[in-house]
PDB file of N, CA and C in Angstrom:
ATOM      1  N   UNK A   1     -16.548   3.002 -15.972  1.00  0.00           N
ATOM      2  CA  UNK A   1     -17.677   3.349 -15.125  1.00  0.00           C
ATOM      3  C   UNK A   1     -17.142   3.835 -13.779  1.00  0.00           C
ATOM      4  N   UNK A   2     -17.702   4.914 -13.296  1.00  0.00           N
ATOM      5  CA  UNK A   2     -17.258   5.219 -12.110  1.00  0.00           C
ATOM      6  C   UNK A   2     -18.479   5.576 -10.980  1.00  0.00           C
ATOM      7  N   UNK A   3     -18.200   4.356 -10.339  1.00  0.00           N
ATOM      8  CA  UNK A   3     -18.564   4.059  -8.620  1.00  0.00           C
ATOM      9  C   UNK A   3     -18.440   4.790  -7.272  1.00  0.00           C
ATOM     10  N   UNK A   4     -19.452   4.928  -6.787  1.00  0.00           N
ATOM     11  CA  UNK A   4     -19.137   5.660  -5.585  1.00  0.00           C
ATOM     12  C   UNK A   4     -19.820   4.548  -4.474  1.00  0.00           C
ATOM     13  N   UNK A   5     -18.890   4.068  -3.700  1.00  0.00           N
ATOM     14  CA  UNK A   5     -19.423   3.362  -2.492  1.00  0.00           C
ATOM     15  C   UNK A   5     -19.791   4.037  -1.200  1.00  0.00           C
ATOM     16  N   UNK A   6     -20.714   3.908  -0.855  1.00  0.00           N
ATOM     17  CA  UNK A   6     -21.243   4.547   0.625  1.00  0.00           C
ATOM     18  C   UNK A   6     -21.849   3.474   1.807  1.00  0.00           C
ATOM     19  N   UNK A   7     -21.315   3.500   2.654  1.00  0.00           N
ATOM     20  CA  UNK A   7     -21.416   3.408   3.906  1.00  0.00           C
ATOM     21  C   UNK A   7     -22.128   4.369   5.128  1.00  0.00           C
ATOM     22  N   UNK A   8     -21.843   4.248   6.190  1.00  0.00           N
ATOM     23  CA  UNK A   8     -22.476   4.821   7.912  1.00  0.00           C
ATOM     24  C   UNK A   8     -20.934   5.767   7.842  1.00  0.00           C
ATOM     25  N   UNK A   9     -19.849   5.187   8.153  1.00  0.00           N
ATOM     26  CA  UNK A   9     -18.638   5.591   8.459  1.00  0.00           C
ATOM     27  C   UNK A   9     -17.170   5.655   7.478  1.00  0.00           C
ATOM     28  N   UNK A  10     -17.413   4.731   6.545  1.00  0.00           N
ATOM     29  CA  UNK A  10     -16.453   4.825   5.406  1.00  0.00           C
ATOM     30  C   UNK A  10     -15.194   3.990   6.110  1.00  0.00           C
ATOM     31  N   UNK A  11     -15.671   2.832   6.843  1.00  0.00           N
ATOM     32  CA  UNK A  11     -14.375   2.199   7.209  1.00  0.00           C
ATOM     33  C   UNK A  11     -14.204   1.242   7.342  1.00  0.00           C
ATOM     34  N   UNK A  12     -15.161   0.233   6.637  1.00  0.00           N
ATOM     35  CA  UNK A  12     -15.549  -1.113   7.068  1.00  0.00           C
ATOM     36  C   UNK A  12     -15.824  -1.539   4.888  1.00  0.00           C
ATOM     37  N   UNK A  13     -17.447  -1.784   5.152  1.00  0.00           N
ATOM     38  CA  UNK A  13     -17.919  -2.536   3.460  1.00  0.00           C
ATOM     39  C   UNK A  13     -17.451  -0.966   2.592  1.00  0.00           C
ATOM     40  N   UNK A  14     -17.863   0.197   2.996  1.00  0.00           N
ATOM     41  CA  UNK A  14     -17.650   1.184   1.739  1.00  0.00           C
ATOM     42  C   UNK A  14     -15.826   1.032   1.286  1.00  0.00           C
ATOM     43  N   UNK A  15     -14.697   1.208   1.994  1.00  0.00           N
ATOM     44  CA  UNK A  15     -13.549   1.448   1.936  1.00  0.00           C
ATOM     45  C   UNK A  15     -13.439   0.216   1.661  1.00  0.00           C
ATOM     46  N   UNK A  16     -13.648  -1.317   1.949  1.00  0.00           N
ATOM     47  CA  UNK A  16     -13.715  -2.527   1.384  1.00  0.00           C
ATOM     48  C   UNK A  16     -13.750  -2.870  -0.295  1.00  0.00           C
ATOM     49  N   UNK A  17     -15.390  -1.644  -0.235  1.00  0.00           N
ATOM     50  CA  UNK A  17     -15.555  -2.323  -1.881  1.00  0.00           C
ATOM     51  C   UNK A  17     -14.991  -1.518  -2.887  1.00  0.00           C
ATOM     52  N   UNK A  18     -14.449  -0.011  -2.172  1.00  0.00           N
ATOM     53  CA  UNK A  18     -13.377   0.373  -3.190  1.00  0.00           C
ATOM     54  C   UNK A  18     -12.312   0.137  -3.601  1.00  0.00           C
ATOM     55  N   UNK A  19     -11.467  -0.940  -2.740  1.00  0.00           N
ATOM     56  CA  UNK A  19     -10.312  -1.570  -2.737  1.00  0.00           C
ATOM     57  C   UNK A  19     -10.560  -2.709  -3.897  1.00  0.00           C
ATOM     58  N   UNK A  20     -11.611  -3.427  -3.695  1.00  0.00           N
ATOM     59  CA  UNK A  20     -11.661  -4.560  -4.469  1.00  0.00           C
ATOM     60  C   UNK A  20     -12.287  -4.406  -6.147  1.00  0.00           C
ATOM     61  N   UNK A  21     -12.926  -3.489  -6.002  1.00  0.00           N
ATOM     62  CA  UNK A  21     -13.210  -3.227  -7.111  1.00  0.00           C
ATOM     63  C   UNK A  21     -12.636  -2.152  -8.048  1.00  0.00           C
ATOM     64  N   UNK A  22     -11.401  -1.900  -7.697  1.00  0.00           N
ATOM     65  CA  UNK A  22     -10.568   0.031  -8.476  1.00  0.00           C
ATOM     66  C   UNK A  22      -9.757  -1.058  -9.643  1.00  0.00           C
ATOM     67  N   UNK A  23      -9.496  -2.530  -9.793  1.00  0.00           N
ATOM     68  CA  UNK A  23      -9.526  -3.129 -10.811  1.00  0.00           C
ATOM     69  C   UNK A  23     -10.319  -2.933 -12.028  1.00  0.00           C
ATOM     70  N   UNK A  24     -11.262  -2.821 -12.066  1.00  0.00           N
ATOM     71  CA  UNK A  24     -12.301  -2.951 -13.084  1.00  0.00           C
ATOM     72  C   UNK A  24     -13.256  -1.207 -13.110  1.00  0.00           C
ATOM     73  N   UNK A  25     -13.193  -0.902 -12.442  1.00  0.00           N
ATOM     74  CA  UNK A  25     -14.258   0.391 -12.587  1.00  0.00           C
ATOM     75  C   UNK A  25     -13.296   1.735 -11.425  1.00  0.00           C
ATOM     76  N   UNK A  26     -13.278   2.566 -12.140  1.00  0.00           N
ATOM     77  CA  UNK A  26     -13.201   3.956 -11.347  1.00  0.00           C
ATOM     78  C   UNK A  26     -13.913   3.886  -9.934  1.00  0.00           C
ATOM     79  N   UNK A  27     -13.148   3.617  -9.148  1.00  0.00           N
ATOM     80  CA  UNK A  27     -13.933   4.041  -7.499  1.00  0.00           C
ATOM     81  C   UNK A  27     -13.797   4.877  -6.836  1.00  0.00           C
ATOM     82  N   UNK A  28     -14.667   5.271  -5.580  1.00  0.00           N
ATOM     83  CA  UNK A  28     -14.540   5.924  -4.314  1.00  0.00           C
ATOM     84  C   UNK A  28     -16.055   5.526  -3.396  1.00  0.00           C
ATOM     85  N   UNK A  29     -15.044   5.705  -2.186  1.00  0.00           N
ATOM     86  CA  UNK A  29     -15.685   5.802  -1.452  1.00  0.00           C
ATOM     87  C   UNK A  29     -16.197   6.557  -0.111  1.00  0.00           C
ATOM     88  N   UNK A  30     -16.877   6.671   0.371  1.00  0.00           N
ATOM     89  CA  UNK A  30     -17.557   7.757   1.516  1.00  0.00           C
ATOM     90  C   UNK A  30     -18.620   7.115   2.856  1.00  0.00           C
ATOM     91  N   UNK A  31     -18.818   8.183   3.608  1.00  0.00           N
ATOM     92  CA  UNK A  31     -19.485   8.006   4.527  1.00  0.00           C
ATOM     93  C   UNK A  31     -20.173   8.889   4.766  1.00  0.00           C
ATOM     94  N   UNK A  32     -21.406   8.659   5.475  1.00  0.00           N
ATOM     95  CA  UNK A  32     -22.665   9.675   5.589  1.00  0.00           C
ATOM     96  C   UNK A  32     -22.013  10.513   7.029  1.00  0.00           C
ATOM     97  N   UNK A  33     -22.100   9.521   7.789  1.00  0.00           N
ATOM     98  CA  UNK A  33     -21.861   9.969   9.380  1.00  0.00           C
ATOM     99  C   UNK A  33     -20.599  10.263  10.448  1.00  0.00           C
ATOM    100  N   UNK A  34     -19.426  10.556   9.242  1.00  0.00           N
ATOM    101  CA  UNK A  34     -17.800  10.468   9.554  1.00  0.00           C
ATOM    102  C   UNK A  34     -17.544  11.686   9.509  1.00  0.00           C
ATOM    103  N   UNK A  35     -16.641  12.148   9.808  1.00  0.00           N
ATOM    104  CA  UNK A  35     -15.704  13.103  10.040  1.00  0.00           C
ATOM    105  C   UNK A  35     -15.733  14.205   8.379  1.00  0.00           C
ATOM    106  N   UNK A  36     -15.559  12.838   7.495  1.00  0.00           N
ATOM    107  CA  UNK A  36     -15.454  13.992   6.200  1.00  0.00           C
ATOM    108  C   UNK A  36     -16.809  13.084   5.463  1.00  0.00           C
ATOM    109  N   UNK A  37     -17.914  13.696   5.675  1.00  0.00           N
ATOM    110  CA  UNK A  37     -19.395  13.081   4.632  1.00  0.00           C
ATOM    111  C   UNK A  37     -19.566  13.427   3.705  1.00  0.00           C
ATOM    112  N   UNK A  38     -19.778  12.411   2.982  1.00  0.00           N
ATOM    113  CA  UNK A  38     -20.307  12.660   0.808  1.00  0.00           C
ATOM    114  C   UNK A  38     -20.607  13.695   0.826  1.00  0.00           C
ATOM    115  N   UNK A  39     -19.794  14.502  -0.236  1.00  0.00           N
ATOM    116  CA  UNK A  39     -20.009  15.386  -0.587  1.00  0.00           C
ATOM    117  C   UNK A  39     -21.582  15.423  -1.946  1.00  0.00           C
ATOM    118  N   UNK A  40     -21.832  16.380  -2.103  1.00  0.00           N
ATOM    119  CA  UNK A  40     -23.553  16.791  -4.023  1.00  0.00           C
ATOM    120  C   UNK A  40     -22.284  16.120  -4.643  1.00  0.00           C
ATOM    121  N   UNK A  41     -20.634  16.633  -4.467  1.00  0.00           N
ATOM    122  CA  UNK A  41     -19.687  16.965  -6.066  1.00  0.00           C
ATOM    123  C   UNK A  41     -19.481  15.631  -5.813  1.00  0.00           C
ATOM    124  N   UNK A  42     -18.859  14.609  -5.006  1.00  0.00           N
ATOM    125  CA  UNK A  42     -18.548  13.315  -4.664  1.00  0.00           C
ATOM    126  C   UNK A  42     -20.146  12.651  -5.741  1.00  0.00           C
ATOM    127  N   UNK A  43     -21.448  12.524  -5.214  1.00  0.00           N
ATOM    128  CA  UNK A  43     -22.705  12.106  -6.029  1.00  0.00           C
ATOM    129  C   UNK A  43     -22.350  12.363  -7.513  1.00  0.00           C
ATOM    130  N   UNK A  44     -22.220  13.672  -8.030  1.00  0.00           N
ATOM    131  CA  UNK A  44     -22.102  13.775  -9.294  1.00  0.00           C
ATOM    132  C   UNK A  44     -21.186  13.408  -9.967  1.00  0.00           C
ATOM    133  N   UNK A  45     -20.250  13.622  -9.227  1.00  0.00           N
ATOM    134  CA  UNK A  45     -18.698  12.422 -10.031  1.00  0.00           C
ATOM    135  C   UNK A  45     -19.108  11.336 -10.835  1.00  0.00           C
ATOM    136  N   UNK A  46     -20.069  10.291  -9.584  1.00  0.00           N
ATOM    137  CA  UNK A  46     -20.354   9.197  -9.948  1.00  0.00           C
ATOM    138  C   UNK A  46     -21.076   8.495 -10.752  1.00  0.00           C
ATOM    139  N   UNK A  47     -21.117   7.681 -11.685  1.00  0.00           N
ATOM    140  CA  UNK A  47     -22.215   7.417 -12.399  1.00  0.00           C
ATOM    141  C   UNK A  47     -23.255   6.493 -11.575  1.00  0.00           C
ATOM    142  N   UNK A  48     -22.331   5.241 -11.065  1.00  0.00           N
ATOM    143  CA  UNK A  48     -23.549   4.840 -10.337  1.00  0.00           C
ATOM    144  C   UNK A  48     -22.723   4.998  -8.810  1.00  0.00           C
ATOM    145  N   UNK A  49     -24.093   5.006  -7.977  1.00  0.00           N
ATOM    146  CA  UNK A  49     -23.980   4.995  -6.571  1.00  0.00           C
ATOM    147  C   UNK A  49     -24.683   3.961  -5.971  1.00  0.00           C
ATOM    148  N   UNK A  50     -23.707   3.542  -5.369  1.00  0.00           N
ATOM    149  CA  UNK A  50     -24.345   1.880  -4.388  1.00  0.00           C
ATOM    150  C   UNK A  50     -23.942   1.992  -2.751  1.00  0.00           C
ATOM    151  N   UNK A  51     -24.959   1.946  -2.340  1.00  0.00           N
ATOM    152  CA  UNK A  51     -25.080   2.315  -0.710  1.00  0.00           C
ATOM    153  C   UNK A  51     -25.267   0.624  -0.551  1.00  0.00           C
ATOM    154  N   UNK A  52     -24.931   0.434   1.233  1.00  0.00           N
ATOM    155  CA  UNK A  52     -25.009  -1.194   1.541  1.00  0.00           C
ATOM    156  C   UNK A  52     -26.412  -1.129   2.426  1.00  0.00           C
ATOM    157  N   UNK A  53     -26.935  -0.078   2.788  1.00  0.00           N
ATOM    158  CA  UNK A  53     -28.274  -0.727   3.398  1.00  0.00           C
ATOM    159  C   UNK A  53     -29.342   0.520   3.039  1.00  0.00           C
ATOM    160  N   UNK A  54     -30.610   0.669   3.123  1.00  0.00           N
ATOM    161  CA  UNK A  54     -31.954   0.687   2.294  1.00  0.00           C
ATOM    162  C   UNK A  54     -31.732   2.643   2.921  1.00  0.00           C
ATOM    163  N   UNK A  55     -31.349   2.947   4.158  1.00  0.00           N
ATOM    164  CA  UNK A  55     -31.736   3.658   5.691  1.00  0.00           C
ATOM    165  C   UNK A  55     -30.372   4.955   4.449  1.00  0.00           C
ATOM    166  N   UNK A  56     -28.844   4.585   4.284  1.00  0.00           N
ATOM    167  CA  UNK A  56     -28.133   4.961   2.739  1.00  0.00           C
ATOM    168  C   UNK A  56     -28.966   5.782   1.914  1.00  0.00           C
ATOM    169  N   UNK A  57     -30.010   4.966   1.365  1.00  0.00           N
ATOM    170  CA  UNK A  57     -30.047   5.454   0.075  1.00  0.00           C
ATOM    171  C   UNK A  57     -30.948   6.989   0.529  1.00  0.00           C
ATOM    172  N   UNK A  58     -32.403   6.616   1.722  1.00  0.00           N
ATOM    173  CA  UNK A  58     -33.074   7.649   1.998  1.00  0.00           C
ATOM    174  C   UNK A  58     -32.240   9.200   2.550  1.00  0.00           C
ATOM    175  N   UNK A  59     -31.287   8.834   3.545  1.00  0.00           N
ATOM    176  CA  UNK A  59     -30.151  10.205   3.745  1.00  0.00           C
ATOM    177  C   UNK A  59     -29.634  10.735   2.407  1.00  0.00           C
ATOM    178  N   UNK A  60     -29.478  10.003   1.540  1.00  0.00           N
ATOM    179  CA  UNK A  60     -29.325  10.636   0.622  1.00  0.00           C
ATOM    180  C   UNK A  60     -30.062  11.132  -0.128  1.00  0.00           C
ATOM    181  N   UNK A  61     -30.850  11.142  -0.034  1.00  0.00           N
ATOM    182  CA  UNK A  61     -32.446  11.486  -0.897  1.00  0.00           C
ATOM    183  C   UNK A  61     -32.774  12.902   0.054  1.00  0.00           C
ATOM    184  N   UNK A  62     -32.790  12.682   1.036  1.00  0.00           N
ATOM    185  CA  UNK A  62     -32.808  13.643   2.114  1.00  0.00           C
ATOM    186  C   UNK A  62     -31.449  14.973   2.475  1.00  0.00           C
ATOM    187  N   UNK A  63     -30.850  14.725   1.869  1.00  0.00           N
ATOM    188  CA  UNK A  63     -29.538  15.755   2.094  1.00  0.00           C
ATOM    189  C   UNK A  63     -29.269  16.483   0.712  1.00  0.00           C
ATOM    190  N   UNK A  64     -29.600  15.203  -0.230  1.00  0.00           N
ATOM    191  CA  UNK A  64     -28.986  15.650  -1.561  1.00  0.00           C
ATOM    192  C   UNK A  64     -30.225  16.117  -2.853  1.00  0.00           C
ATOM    193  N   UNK A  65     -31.507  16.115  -2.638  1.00  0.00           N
ATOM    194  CA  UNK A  65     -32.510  15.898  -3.261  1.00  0.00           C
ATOM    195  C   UNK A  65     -32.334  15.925  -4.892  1.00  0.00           C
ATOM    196  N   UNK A  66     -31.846  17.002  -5.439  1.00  0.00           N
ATOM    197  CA  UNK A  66     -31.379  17.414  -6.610  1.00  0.00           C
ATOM    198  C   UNK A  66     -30.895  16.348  -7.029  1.00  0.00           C
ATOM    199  N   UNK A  67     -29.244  15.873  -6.611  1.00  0.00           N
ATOM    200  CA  UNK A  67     -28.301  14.995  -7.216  1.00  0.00           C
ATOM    201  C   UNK A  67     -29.352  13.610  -7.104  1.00  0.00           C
ATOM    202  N   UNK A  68     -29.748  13.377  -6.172  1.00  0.00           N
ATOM    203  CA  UNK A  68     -30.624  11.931  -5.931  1.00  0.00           C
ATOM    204  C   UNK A  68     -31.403  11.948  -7.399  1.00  0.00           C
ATOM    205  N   UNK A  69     -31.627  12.467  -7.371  1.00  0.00           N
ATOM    206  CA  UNK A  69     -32.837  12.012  -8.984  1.00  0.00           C
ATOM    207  C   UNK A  69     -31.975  11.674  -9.678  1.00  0.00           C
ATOM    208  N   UNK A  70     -30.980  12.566  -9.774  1.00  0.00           N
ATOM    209  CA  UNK A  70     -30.144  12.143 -11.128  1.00  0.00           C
ATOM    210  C   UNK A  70     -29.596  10.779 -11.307  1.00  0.00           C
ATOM    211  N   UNK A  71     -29.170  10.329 -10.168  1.00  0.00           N
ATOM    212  CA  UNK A  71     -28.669   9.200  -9.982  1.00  0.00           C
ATOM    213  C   UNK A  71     -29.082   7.853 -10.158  1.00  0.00           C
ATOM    214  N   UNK A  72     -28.335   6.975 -10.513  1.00  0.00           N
ATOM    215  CA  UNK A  72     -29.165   5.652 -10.110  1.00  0.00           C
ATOM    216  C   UNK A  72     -28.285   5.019  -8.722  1.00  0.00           C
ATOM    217  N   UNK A  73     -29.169   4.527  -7.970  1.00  0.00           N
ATOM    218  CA  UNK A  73     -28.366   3.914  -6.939  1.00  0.00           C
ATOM    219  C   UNK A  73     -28.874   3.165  -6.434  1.00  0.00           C
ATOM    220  N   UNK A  74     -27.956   2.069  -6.128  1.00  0.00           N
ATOM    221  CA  UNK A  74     -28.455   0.950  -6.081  1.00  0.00           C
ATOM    222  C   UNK A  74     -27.884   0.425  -4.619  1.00  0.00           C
ATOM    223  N   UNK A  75     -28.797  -0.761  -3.951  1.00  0.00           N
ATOM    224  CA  UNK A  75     -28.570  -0.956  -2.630  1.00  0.00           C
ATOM    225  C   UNK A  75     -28.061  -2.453  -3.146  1.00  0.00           C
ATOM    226  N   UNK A  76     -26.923  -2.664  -1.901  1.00  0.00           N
ATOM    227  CA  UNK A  76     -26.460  -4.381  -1.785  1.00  0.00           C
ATOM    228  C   UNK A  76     -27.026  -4.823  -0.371  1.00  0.00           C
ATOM    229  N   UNK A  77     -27.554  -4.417   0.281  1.00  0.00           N
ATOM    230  CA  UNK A  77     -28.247  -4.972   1.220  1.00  0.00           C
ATOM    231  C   UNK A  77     -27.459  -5.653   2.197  1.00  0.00           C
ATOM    232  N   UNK A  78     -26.274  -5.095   2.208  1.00  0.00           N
ATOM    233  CA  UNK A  78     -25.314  -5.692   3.200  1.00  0.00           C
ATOM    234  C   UNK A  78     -24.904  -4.945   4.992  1.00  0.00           C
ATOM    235  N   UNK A  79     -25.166  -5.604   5.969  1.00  0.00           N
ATOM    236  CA  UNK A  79     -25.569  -4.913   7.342  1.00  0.00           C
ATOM    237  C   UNK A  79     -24.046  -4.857   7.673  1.00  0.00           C
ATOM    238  N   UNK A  80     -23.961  -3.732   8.921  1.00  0.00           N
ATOM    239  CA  UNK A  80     -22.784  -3.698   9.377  1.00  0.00           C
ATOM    240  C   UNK A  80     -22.595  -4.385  10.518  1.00  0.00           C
ATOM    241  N   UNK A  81     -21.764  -5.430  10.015  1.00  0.00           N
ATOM    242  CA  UNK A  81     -21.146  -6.579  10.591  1.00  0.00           C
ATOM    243  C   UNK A  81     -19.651  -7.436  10.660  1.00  0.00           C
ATOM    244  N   UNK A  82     -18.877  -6.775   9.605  1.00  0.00           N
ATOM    245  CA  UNK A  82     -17.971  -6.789   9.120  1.00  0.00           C
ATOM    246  C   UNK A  82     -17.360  -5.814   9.141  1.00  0.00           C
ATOM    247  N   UNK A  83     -15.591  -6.101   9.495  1.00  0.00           N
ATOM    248  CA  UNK A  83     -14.536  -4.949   9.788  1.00  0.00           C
ATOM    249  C   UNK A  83     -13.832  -5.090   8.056  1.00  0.00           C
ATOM    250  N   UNK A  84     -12.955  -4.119   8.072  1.00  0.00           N
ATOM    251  CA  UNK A  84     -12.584  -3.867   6.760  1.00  0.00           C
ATOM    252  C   UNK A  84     -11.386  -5.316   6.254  1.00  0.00           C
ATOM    253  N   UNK A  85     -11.920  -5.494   4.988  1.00  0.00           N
ATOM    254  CA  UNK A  85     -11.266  -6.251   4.508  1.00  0.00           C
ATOM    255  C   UNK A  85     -11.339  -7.901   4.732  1.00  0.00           C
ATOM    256  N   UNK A  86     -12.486  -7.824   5.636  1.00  0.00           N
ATOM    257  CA  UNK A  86     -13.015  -9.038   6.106  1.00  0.00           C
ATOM    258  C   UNK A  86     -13.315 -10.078   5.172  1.00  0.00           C
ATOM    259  N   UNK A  87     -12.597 -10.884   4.935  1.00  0.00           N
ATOM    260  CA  UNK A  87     -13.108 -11.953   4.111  1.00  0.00           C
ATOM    261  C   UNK A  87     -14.041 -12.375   3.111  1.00  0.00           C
ATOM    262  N   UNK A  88     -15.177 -12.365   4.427  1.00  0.00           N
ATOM    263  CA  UNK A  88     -16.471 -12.341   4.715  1.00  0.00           C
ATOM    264  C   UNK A  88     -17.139 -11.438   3.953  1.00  0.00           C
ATOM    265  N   UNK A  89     -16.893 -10.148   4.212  1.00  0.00           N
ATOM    266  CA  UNK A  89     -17.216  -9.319   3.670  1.00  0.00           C
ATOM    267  C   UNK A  89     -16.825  -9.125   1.852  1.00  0.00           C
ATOM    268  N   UNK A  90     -15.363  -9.549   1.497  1.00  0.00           N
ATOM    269  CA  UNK A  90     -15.201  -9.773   0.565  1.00  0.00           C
ATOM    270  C   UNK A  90     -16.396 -10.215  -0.291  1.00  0.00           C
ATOM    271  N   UNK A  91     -16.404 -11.274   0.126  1.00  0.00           N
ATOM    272  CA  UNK A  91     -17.291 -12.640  -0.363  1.00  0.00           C
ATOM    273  C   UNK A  91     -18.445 -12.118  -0.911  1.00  0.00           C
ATOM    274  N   UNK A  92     -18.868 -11.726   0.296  1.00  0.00           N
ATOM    275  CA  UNK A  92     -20.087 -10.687   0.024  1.00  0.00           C
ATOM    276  C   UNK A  92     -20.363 -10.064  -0.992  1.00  0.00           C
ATOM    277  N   UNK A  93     -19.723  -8.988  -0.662  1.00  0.00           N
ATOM    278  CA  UNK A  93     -19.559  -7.504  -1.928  1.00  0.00           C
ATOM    279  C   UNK A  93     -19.910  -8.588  -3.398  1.00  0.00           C
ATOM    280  N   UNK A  94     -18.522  -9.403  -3.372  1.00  0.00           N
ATOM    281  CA  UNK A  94     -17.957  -9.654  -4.516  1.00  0.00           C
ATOM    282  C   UNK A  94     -19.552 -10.468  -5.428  1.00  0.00           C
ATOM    283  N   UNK A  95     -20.564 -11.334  -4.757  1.00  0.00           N
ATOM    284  CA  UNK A  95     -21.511 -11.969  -5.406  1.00  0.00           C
ATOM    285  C   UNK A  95     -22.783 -10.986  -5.448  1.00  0.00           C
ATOM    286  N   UNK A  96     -23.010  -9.711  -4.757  1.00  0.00           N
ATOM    287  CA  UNK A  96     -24.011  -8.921  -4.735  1.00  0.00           C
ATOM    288  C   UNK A  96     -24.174  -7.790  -5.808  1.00  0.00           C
ATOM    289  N   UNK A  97     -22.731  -7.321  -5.959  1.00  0.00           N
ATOM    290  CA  UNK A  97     -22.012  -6.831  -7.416  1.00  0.00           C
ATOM    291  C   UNK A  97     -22.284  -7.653  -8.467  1.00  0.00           C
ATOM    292  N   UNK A  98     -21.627  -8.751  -8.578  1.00  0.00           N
ATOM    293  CA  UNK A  98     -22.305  -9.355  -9.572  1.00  0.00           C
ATOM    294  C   UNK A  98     -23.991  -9.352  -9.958  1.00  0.00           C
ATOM    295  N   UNK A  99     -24.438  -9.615  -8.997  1.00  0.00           N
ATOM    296  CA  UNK A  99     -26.074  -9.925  -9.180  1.00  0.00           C
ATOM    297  C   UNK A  99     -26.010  -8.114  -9.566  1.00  0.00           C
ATOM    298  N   UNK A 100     -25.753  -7.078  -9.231  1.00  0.00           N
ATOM    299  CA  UNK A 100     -26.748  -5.905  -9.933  1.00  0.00           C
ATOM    300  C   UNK A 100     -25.531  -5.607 -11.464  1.00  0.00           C
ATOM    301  N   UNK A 101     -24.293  -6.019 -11.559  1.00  0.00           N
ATOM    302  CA  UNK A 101     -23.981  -6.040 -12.315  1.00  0.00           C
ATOM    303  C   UNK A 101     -24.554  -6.523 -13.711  1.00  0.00           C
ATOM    304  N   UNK A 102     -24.712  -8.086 -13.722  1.00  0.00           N
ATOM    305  CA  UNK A 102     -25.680  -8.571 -14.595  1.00  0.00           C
ATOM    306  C   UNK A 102     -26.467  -7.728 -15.071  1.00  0.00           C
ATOM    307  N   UNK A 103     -27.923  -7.238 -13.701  1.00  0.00           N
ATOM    308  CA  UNK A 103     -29.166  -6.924 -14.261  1.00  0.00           C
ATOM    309  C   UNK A 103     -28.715  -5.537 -15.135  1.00  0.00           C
ATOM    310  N   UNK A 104     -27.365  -4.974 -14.949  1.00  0.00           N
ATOM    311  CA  UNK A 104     -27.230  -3.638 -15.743  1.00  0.00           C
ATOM    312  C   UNK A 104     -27.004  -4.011 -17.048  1.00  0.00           C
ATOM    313  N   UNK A 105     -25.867  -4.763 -17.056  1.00  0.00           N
ATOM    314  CA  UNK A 105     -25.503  -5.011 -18.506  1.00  0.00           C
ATOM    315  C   UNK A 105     -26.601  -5.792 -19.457  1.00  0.00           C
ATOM    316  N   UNK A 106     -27.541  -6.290 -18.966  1.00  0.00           N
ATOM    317  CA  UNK A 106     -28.936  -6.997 -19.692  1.00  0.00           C
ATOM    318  C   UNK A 106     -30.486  -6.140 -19.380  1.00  0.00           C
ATOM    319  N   UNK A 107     -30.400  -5.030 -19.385  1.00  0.00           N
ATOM    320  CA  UNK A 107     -31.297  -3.955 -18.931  1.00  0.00           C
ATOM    321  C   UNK A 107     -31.544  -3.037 -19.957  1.00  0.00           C
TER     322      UNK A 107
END
């Protein structure tokens, strides 16, 4: 399965949860508001797309309209509060993944 993580900046939870998760699933990750922003071809790569807050998913709906339908994407609801690799943040990712993980594989 291949993942695309998105973030504000791509330097904190997005670059986080591609590190921790390129074990188990094809990753990358991006940023809306950085220097180099998600690319339509970056969206379509991906099968699923998981943004960390709700404000994510609408810019993308809004920039990308086309690719957005296609997609499923899913929010972890995680605020920026955490620097990269943060523990904390670990922790995070790691039980919020699970929870939409589950609901995929029993869906």
């Amino acid at each position: 399965m291949k993942i695309l993580f998105i973030c504000n900046q791509n330097e904190n939870r997005s670059k986080t949860a591609e590190e921790i998760f390129k074990e188990d699933f094809k990753t990358k990750s991006a940023g809306l508001y950085n220097k180099n922003p998600v690319t339509e071809r970056s969206l379509l790569w991906a099968d699923i797309i998981i943004v960390m807050e709700d404000e994510q998913r609408t810019e993308l709906a809004r920039r990308f309209p086309e690719a957005y339908l296609k997609k499923q994407i899913l929010n972890l609801n995680i605020p920026d509060i955490y620097k990269y690799n943060d523990f904390q943040l670990i922790a995070v990712l790691k039980e919020h993944m699970a929870e939409h993980l589950y609901l995929l594989n029993h869906s």
